[in-house]
N, C-alpha and C. Protein backbone atom coordinates (compact mmCIF):
# COMPACT_ATOMS: atom_id res chain seq x y z
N UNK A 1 12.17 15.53 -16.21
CA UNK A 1 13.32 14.77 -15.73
C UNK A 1 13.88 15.36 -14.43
N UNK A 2 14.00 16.66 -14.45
CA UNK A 2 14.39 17.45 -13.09
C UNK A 2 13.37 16.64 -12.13
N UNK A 3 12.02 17.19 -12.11
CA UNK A 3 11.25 16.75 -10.90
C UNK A 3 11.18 15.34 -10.47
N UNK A 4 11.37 14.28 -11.74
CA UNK A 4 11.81 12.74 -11.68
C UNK A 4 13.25 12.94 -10.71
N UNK A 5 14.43 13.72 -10.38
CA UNK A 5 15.51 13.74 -10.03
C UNK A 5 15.38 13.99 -8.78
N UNK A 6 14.37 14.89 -8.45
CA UNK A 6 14.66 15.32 -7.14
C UNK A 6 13.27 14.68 -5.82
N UNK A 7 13.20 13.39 -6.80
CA UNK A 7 11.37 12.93 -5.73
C UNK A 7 12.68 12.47 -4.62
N UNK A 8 12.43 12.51 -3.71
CA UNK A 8 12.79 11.87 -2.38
C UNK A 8 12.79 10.34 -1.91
N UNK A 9 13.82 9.50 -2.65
CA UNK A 9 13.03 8.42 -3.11
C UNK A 9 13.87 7.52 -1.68
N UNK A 10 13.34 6.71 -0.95
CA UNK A 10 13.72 5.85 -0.17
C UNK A 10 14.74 4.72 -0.56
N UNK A 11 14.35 3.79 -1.36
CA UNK A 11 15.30 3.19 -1.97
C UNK A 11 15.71 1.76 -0.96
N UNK A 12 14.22 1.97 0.02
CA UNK A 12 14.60 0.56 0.91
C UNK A 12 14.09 -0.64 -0.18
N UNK A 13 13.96 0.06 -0.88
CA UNK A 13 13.29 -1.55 -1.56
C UNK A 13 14.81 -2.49 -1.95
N UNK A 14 15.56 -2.17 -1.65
CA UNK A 14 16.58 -2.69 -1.67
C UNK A 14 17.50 -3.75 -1.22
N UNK A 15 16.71 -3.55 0.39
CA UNK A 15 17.13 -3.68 1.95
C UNK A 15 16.15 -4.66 2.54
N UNK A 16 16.53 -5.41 3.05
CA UNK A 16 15.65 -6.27 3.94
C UNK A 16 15.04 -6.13 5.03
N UNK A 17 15.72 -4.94 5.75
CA UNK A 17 15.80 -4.65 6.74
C UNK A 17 15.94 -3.39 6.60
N UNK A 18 14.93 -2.59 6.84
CA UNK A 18 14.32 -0.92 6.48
C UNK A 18 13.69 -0.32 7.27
N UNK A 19 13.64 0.96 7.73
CA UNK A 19 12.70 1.56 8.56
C UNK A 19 10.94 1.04 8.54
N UNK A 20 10.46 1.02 7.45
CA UNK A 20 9.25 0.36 7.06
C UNK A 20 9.24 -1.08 7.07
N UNK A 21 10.38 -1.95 6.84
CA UNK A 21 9.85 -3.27 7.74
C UNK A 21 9.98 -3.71 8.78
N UNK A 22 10.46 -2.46 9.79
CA UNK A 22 10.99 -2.49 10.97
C UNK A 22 9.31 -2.44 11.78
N UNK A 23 8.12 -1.63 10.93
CA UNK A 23 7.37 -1.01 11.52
C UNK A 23 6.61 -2.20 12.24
N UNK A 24 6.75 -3.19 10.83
CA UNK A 24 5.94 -4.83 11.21
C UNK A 24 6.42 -5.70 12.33
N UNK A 25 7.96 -5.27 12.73
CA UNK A 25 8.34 -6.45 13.08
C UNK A 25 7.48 -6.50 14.55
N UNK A 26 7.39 -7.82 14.38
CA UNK A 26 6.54 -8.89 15.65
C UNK A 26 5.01 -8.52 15.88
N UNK A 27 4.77 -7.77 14.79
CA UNK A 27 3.71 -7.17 14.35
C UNK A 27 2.54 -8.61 13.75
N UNK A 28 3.29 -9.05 12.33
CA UNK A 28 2.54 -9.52 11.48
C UNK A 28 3.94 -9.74 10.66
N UNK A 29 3.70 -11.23 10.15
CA UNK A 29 4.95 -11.76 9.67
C UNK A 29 4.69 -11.77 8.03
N UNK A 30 5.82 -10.71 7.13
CA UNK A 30 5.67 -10.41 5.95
C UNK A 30 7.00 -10.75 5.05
N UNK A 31 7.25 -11.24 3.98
CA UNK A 31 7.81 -11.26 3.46
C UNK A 31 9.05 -10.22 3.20
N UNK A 32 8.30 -8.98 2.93
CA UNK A 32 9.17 -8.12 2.79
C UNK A 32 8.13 -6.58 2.81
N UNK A 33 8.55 -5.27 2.95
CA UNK A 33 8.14 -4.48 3.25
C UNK A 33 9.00 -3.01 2.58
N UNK A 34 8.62 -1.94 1.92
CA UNK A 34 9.29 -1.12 1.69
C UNK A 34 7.98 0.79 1.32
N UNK A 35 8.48 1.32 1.03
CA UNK A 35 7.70 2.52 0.76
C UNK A 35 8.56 3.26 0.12
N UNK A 36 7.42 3.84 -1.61
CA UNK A 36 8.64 4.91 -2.17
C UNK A 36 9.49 6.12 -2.27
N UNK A 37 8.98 6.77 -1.46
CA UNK A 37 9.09 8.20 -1.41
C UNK A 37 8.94 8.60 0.04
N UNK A 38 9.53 9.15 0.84
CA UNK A 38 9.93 10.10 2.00
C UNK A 38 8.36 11.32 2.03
N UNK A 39 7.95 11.13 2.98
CA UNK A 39 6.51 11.80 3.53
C UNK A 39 7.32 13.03 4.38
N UNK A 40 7.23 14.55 3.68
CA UNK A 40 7.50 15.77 5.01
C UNK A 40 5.90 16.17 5.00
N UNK A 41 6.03 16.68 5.99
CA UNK A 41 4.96 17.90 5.71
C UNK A 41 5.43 19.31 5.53
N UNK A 42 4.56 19.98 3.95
CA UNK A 42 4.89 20.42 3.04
C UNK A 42 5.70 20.70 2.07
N UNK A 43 6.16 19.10 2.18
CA UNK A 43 7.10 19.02 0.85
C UNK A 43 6.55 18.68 -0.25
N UNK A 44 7.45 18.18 -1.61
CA UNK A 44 6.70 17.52 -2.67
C UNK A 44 5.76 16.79 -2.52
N UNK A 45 6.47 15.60 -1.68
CA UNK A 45 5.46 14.24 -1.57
C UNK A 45 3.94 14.63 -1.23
N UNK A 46 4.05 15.51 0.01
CA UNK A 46 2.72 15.88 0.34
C UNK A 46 1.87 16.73 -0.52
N UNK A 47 2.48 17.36 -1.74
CA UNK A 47 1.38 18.34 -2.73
C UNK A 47 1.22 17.20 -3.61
N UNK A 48 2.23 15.64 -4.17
CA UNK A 48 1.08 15.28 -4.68
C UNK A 48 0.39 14.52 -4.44
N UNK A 49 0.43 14.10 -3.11
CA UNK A 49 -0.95 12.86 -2.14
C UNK A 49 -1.65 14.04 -2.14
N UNK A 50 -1.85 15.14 -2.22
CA UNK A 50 -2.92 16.27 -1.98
C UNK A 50 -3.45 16.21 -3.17
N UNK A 51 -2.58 16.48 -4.82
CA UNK A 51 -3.12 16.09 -5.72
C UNK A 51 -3.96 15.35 -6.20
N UNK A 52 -3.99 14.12 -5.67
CA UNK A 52 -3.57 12.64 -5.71
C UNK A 52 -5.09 12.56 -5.40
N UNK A 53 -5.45 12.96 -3.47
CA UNK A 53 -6.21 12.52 -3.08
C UNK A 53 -7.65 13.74 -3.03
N UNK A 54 -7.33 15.23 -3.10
CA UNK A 54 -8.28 15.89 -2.97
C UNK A 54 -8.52 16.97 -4.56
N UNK A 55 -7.74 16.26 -5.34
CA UNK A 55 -7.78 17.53 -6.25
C UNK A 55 -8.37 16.35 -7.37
N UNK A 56 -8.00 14.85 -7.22
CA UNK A 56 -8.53 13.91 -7.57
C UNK A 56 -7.93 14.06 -9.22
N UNK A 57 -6.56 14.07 -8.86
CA UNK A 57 -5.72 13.83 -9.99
C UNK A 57 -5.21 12.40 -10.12
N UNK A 58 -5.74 11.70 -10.76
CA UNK A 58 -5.72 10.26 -10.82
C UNK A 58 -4.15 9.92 -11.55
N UNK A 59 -4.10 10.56 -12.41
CA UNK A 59 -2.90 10.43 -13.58
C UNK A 59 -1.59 10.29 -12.22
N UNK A 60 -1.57 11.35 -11.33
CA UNK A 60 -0.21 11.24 -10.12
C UNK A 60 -0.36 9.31 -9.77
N UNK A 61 -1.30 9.07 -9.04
CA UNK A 61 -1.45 7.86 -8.73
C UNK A 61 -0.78 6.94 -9.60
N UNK A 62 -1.09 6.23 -10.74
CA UNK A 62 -0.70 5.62 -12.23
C UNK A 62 0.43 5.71 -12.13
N UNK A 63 0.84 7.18 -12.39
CA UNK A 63 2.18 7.16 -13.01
C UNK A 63 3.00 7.25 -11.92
N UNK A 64 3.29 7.60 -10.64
CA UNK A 64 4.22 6.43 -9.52
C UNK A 64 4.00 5.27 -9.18
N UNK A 65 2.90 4.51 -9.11
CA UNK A 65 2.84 3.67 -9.51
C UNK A 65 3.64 3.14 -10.51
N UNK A 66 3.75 3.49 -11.77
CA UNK A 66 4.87 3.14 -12.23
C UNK A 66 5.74 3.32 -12.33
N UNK A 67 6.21 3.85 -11.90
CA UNK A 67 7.61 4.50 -11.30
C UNK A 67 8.19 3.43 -10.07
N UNK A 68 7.67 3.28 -9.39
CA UNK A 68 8.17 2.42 -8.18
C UNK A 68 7.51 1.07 -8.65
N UNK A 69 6.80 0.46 -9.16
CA UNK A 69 6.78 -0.70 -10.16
C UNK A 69 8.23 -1.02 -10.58
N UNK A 70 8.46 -0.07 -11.99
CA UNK A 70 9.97 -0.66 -12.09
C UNK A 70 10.99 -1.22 -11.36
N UNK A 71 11.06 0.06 -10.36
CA UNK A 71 11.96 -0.33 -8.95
C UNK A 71 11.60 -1.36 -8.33
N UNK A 72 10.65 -2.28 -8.32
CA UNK A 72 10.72 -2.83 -7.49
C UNK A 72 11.20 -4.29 -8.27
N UNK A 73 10.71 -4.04 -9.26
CA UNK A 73 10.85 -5.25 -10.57
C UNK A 73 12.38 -5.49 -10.03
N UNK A 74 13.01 -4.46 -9.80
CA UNK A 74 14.39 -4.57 -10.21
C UNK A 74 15.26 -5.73 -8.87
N UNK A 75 14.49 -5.67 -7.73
CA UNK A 75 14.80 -5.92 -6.61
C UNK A 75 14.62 -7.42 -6.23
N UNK A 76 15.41 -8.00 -5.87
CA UNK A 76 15.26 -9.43 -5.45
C UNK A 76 13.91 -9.85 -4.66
N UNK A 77 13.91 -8.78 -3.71
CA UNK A 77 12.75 -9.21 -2.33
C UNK A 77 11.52 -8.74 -3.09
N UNK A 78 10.98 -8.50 -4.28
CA UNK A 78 9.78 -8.17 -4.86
C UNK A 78 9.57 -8.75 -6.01
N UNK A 79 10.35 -9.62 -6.97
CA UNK A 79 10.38 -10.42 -7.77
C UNK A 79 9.59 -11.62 -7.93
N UNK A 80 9.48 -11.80 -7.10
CA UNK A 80 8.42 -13.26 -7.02
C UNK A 80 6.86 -12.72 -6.74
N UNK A 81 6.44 -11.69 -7.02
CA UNK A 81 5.01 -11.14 -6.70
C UNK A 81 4.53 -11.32 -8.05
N UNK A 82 2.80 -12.44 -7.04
CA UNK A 82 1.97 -12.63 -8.40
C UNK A 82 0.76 -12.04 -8.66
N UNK A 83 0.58 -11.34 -7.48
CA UNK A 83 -0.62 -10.62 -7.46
C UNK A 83 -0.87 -9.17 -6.87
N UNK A 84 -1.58 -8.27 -6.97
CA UNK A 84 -0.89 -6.41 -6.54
C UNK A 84 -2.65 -6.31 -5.96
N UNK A 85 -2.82 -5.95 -4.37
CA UNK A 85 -3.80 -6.00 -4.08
C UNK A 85 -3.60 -4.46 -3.45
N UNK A 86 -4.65 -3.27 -3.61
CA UNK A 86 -4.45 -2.19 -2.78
C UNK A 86 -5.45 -2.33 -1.47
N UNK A 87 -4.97 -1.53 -0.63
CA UNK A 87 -5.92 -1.61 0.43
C UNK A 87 -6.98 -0.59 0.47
N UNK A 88 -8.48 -1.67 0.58
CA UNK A 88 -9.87 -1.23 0.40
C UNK A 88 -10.06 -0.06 0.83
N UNK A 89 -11.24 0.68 0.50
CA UNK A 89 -11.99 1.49 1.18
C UNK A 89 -13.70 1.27 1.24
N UNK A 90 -14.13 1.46 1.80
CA UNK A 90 -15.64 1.24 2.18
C UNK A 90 -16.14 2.13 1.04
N UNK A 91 -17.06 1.20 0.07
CA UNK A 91 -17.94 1.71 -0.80
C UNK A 91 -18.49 3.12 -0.66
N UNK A 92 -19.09 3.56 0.72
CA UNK A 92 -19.24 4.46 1.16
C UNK A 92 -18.14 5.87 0.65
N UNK A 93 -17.39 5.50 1.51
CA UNK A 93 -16.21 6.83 1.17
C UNK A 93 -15.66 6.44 0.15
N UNK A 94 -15.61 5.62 -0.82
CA UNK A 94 -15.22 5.60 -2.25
C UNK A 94 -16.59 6.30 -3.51
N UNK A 95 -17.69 5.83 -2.94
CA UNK A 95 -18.53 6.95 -3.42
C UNK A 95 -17.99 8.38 -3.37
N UNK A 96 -18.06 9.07 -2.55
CA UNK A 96 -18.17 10.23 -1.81
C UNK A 96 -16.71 10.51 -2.85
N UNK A 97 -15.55 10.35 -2.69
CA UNK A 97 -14.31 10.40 -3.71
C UNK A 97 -14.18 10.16 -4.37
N UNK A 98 -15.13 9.28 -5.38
CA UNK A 98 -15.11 8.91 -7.09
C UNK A 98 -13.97 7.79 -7.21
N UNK A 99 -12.85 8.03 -6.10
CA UNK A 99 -12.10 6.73 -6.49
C UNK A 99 -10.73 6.06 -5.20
N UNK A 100 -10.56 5.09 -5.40
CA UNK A 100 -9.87 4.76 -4.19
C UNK A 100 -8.00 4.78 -4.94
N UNK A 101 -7.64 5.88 -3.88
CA UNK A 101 -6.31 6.23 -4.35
C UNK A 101 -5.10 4.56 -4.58
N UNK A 102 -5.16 3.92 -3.68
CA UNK A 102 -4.23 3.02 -2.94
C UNK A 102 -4.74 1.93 -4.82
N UNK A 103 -5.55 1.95 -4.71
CA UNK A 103 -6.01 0.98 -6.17
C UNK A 103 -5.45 1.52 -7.53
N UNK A 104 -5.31 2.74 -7.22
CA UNK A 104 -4.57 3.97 -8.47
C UNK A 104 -2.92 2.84 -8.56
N UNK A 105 -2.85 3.46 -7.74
CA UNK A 105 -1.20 3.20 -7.38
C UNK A 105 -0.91 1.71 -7.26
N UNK A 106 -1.62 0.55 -7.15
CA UNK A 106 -1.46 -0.52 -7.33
C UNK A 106 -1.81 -1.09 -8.86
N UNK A 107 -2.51 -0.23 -9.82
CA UNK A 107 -2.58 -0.64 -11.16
C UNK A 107 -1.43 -0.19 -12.13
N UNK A 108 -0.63 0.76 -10.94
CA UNK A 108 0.38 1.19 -12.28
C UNK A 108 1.35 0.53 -11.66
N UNK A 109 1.61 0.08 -10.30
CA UNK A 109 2.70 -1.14 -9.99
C UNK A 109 2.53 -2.04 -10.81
N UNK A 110 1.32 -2.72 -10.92
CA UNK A 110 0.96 -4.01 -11.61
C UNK A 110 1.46 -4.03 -13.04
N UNK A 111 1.15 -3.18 -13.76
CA UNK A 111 1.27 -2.40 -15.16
C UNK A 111 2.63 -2.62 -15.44
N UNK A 112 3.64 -2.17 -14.18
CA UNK A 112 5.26 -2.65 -14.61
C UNK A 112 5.78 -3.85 -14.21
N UNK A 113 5.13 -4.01 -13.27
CA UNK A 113 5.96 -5.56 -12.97
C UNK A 113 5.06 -6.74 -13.83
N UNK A 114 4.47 -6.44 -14.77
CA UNK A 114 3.12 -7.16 -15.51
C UNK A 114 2.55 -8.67 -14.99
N UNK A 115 2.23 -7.75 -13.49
CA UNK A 115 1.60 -9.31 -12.96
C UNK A 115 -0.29 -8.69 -12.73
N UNK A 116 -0.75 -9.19 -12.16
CA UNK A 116 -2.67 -9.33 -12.17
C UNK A 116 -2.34 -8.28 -11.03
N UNK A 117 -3.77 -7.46 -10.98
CA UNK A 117 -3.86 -6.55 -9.86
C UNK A 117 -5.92 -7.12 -9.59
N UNK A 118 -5.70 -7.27 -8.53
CA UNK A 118 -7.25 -7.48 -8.23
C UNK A 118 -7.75 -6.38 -6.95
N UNK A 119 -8.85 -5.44 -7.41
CA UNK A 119 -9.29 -4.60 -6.51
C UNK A 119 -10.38 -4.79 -5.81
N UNK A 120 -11.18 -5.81 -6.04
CA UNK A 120 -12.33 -6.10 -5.39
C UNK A 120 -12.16 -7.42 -4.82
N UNK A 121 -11.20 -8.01 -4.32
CA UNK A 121 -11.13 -9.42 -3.65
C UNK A 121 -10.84 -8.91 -2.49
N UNK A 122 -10.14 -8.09 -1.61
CA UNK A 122 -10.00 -7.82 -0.77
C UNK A 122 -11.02 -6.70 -0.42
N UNK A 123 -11.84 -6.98 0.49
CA UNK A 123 -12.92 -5.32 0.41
C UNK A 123 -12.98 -4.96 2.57
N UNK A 124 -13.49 -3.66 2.53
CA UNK A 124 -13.90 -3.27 3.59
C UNK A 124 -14.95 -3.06 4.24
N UNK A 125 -15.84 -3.92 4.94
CA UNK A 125 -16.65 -4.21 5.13
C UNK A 125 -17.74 -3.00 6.58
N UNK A 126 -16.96 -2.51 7.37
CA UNK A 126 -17.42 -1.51 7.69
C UNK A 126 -16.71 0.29 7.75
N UNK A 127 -17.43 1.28 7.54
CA UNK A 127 -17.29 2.14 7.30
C UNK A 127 -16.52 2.94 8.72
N UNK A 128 -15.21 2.63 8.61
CA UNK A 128 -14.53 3.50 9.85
C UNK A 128 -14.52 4.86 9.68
N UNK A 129 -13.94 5.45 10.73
CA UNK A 129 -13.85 6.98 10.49
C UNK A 129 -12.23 7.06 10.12
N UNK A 130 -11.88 8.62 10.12
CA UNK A 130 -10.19 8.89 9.06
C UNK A 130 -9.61 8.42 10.77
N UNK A 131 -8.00 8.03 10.02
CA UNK A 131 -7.23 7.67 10.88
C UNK A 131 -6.29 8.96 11.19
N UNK A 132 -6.22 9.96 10.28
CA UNK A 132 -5.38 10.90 10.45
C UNK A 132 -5.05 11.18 11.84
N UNK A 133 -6.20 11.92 12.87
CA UNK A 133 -5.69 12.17 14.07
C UNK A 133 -6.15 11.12 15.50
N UNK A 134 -5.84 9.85 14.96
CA UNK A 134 -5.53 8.82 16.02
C UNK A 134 -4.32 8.69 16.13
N UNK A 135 -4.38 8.28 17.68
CA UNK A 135 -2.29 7.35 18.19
C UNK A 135 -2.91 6.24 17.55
N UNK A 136 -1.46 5.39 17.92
CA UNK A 136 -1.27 4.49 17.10
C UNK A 136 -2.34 2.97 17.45
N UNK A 137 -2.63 3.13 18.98
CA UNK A 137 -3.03 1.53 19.40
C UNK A 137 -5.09 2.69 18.57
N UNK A 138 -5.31 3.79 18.78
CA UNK A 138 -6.81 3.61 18.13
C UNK A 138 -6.56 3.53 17.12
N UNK A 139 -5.80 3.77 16.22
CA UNK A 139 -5.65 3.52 14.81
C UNK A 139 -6.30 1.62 14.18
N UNK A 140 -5.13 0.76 15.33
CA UNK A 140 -5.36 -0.02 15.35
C UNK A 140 -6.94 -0.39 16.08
N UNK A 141 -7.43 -0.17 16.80
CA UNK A 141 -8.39 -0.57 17.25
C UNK A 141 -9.60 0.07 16.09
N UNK A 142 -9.83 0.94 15.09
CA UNK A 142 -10.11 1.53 14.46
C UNK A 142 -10.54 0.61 13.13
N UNK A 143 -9.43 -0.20 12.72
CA UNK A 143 -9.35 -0.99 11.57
C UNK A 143 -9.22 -2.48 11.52
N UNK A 144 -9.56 -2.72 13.26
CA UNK A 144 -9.25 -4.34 13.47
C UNK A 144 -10.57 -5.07 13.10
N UNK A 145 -10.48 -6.27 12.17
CA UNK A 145 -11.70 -6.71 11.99
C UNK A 145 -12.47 -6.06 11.23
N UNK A 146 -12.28 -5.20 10.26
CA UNK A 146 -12.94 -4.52 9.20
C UNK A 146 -12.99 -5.22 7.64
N UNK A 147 -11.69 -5.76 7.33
CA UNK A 147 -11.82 -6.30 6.09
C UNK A 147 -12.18 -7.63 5.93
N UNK A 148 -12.26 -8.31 4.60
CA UNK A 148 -12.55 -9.24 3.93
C UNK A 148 -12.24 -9.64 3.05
N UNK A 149 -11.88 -11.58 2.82
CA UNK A 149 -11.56 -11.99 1.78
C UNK A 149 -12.58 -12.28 0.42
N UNK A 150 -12.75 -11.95 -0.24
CA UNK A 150 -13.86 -12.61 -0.95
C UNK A 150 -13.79 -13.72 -1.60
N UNK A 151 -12.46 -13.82 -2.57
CA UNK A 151 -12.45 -15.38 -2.88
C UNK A 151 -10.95 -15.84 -2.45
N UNK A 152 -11.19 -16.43 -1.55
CA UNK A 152 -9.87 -16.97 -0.78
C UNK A 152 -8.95 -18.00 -1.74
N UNK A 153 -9.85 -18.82 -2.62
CA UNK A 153 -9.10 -19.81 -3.40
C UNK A 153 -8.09 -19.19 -4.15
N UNK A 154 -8.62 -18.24 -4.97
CA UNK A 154 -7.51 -17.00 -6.04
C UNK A 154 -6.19 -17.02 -5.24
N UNK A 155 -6.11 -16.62 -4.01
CA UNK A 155 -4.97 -16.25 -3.73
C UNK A 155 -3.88 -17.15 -2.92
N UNK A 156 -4.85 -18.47 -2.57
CA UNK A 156 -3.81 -19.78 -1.85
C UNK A 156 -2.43 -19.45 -2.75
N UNK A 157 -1.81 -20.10 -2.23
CA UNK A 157 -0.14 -20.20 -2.79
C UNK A 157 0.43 -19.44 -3.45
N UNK A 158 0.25 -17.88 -3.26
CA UNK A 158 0.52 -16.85 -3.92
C UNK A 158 1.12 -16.14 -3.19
N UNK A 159 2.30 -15.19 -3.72
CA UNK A 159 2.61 -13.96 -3.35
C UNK A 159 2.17 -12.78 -3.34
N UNK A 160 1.22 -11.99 -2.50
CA UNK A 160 0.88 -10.96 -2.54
C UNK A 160 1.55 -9.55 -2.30
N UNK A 161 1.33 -8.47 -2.97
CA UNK A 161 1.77 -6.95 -2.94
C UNK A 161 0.46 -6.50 -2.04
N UNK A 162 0.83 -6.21 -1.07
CA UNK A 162 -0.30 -5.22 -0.69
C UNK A 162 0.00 -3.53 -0.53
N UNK A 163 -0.90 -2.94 -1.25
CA UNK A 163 -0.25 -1.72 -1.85
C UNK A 163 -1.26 -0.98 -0.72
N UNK A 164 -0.88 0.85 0.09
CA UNK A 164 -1.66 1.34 0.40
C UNK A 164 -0.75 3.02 -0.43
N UNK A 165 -1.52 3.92 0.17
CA UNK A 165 -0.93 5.20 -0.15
C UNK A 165 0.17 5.93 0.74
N UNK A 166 -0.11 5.86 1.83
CA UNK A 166 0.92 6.26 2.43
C UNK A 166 0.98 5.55 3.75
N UNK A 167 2.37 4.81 4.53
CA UNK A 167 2.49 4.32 6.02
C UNK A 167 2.80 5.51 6.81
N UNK A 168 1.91 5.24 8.30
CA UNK A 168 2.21 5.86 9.46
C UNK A 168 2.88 4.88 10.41
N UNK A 169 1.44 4.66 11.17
CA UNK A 169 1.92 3.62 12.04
C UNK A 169 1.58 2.11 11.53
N UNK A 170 1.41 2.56 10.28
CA UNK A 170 0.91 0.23 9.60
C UNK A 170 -0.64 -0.10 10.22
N UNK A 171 -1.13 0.84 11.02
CA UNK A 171 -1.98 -0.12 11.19
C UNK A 171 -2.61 -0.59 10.65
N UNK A 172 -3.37 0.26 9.86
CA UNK A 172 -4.69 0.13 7.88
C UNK A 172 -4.19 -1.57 7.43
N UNK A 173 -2.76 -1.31 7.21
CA UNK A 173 -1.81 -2.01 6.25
C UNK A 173 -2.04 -3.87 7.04
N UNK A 174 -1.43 -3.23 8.45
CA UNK A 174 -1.25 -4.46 9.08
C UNK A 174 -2.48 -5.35 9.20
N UNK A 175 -3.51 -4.83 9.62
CA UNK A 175 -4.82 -5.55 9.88
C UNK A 175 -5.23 -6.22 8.47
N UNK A 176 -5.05 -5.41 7.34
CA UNK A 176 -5.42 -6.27 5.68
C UNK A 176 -4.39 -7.20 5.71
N UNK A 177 -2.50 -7.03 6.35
CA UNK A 177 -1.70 -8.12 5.65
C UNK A 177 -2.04 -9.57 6.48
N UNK A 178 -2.20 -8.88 8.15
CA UNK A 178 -3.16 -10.36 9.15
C UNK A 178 -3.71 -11.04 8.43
N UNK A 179 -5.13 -10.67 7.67
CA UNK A 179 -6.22 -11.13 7.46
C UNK A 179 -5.37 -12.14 6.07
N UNK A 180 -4.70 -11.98 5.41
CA UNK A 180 -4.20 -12.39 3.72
C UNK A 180 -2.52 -13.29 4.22
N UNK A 181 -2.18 -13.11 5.72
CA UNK A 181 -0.85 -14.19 5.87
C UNK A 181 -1.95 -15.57 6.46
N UNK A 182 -2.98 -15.27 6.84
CA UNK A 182 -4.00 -16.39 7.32
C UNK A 182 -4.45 -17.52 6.25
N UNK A 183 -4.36 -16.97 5.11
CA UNK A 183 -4.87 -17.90 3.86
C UNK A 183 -3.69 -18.77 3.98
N UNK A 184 -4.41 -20.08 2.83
CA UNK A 184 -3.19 -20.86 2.80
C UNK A 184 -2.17 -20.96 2.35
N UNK A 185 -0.34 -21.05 2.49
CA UNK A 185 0.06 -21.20 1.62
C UNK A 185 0.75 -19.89 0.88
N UNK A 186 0.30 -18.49 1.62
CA UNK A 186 0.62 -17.23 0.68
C UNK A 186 1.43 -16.29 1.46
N UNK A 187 2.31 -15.99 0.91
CA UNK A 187 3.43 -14.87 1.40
C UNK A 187 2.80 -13.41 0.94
N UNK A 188 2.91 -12.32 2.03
CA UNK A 188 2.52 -11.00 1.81
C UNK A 188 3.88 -9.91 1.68
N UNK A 189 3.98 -9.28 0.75
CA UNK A 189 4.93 -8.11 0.90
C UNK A 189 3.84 -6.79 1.46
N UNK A 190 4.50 -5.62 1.92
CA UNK A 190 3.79 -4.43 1.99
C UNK A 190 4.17 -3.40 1.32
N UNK A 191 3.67 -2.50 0.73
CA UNK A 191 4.34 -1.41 -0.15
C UNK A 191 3.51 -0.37 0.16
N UNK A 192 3.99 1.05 -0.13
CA UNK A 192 2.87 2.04 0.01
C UNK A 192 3.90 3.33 -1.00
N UNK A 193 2.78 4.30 -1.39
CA UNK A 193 3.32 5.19 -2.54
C UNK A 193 4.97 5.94 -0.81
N UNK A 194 4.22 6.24 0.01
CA UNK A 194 5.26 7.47 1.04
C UNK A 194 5.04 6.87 2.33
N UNK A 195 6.63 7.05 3.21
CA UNK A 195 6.68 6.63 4.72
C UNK A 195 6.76 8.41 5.32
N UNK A 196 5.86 8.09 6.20
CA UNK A 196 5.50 9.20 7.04
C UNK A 196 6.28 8.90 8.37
N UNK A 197 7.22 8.92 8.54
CA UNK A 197 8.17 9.17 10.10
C UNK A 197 7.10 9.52 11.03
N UNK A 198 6.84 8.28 12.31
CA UNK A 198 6.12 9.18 13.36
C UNK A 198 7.28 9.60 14.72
């Protein structure tokens, strides 16, 4: 309960208007946008995306996931979500890691707000390199034109969650929410487990 007390929790999910949906604006037009937890470097957040992602503690993933699930249940601007999509990784580097974090964390959103989570409709079709030490326009140039819909019908007239692990500069995020505000008919929110201040 202590360490539940002291996560660093953002709490824009609240807000319409948030540092993280500020990141989109005129970007890519989204419904709504938020992130749970405050990104330092070497704070909590960062030992357990380290957990999370290299120690390949799956259970961290899940269980904020449900944690910020609830929260979001609770919130007007996330209420109407019918579907929890995380953002892909190339078969490739999901080999190589046994598992794709952002899909962790979108099954235990799904799990509380008890709507469908689909991990293989949205996929990544070529194998980029890490975004860690790109600016922001290679980031983007990095991830433009990489993903894919697979069955576009599923998601016409739907509200989508698009879940990643952590925002920098949106780009990962933005190029998957482009590709999914293009379908017909479907509103995108963005979510991610931590906002990383650039």
């Amino acid at each position: 309960m202590k360490c539940l007390y002291h996560l660093p929790k953002t709490n824009f999910h609240l807000h319409e208007e948030n540092p993280v949906s500020r990141v989109f604006w005129g970007r890519v037009n989204l419904h709504a946008a938020t992130s749970f937890l405050f990104f330092s470097k070497g704070g909590k957040v960062q030992k357990l995306m380290h957990n999370l992602k290299y120690r390949r503690k799956k259970r961290v993933g899940l269980y904020l996931g449900k944690l910020f699930g609830h929260d979001l249940k609770k919130s007007e601007l996330f209420k109407t979500v019918e579907v929890v999509i995380p953002v892909p990784m190339h078969p490739a580097k999901q080999h190589i890691r046994g598992f794709n974090q952002s899909a962790l964390i979108a099954q235990g959103i799904a799990d509380s707000m008890n709507v469908e989570v689909q991990t293989d409709n949205l996929i990544k079709t070529i194998n980029t390199s890490s975004q860690t030490k790109k600016s922001r326009y290679n980031r983007w140039q990095n991830v433009k034109d990489v993903f894919q819909v697979v069955d576009k019908k599923s998601l016409e007239g739907k509200h989508i969650l698009l879940v990643d692990d952590v925002i920098t500069t949106g780009a990962t995020i933005e190029s998957c929410a482009q590709l999914l505000v293009s379908l017909n008919n479907v509103s995108v929110s963005v979510v991610s487990l931590a906002y990383a201040q650039v």
